[in-house]
Protein backbone atom coordinates (compact mmCIF):
# COMPACT_ATOMS: atom_id res chain seq x y z
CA UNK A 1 93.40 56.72 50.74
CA UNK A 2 91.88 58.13 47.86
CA UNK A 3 94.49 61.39 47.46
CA UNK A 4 97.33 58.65 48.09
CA UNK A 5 96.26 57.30 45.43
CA UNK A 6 95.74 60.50 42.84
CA UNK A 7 98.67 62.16 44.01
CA UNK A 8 101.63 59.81 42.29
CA UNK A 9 98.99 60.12 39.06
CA UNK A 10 99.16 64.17 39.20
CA UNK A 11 103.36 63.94 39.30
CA UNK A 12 103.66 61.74 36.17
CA UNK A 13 101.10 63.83 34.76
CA UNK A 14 102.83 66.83 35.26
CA UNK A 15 105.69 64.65 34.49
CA UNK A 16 104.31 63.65 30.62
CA UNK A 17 103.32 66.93 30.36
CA UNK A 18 106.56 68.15 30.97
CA UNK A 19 108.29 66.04 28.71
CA UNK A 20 106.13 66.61 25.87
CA UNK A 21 106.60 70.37 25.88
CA UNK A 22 110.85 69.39 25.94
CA UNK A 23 110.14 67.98 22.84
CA UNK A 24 107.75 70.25 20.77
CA UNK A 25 110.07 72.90 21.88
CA UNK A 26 113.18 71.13 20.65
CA UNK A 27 111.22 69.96 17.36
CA UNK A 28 110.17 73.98 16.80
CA UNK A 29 113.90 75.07 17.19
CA UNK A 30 115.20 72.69 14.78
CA UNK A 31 112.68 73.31 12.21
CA UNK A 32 113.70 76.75 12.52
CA UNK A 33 117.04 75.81 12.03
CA UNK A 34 116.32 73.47 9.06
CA UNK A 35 114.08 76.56 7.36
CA UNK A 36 117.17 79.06 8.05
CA UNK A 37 119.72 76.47 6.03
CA UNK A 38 117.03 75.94 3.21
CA UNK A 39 116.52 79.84 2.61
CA UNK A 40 121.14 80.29 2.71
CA UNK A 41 120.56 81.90 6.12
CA UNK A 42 123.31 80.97 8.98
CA UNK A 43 124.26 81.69 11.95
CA UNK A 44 128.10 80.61 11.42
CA UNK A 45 130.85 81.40 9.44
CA UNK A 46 132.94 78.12 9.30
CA UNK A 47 136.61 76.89 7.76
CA UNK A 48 137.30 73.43 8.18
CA UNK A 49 140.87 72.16 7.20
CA UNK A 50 141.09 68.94 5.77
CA UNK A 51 144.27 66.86 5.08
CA UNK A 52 143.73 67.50 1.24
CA UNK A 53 141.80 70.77 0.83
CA UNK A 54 140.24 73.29 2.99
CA UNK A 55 136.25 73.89 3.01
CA UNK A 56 134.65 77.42 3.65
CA UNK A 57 130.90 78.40 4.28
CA UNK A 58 129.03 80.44 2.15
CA UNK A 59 125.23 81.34 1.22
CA UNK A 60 125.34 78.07 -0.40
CA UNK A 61 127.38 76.13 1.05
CA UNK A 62 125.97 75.91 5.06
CA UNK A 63 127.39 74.56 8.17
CA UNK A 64 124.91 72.22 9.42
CA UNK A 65 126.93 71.16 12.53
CA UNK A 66 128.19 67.98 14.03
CA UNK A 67 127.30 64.44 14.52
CA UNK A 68 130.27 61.85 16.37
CA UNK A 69 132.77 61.46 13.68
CA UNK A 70 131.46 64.04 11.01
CA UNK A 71 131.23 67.16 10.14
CA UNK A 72 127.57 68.11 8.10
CA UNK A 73 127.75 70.75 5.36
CA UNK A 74 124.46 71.51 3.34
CA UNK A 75 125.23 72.22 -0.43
CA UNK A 76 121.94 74.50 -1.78
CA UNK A 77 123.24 74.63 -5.24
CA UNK A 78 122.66 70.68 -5.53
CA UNK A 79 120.08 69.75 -2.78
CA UNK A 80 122.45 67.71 -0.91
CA UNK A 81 124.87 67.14 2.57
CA UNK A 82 128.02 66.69 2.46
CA UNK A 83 129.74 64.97 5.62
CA UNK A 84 133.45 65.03 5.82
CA UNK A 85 134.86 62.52 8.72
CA UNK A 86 136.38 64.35 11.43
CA UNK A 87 138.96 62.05 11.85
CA UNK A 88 139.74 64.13 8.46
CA UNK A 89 140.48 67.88 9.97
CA UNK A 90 143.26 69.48 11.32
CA UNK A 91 141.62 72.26 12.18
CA UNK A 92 138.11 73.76 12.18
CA UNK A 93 136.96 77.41 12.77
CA UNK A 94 133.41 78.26 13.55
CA UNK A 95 132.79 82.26 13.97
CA UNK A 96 128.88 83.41 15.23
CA UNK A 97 127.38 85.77 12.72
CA UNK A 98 124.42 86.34 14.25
């Protein structure tokens, strides 16, 4: 009765466990990714066309990446993101550097 008992305990153990490593992995690779756009360092080359202008990445000026409606820039020259609504673009580009 007694390993009946301990043996649903050791799966959500395992199960916590599990879950908790997900997420200290996940927080660790988006750090990263946060320290990378801080220092001008990215992985993409973007060009987003908007209905009035066009926008194009740069050491300062980062593609951040996407979020429902918008598209997140990082501006290093002023500390600041930029989000332009995606309802916005005709067209976006997004080339791998790295």
């Amino acid at each position: 009765a007694a390993d009946k008992l301990a043996e649903p305990i050791s799966d959500r153990v395992i199960l916590i466990v599990s879950i908790v490593s997900f997420l200290c992995l996940m927080a660790i690779y988006y750090k990263q990714q946060a320290s990378e756009i801080a220092l001008g360092e990215t992985q993409y080359q973007v060009k987003l066309d908007l209905k009035n202008k066009i926008i194009n990445t740069d050491s300062n000026f980062l593609y951040v990446g996407k979020i429902e409606n918008y598209f997140i820039f990082f501006d290093r020259t002023k500390s600041k993101s930029i989000l332009y609504p995606a309802s916005e673009a005709s067209s976006i580009e997004i080339n791998k550097l790295k």
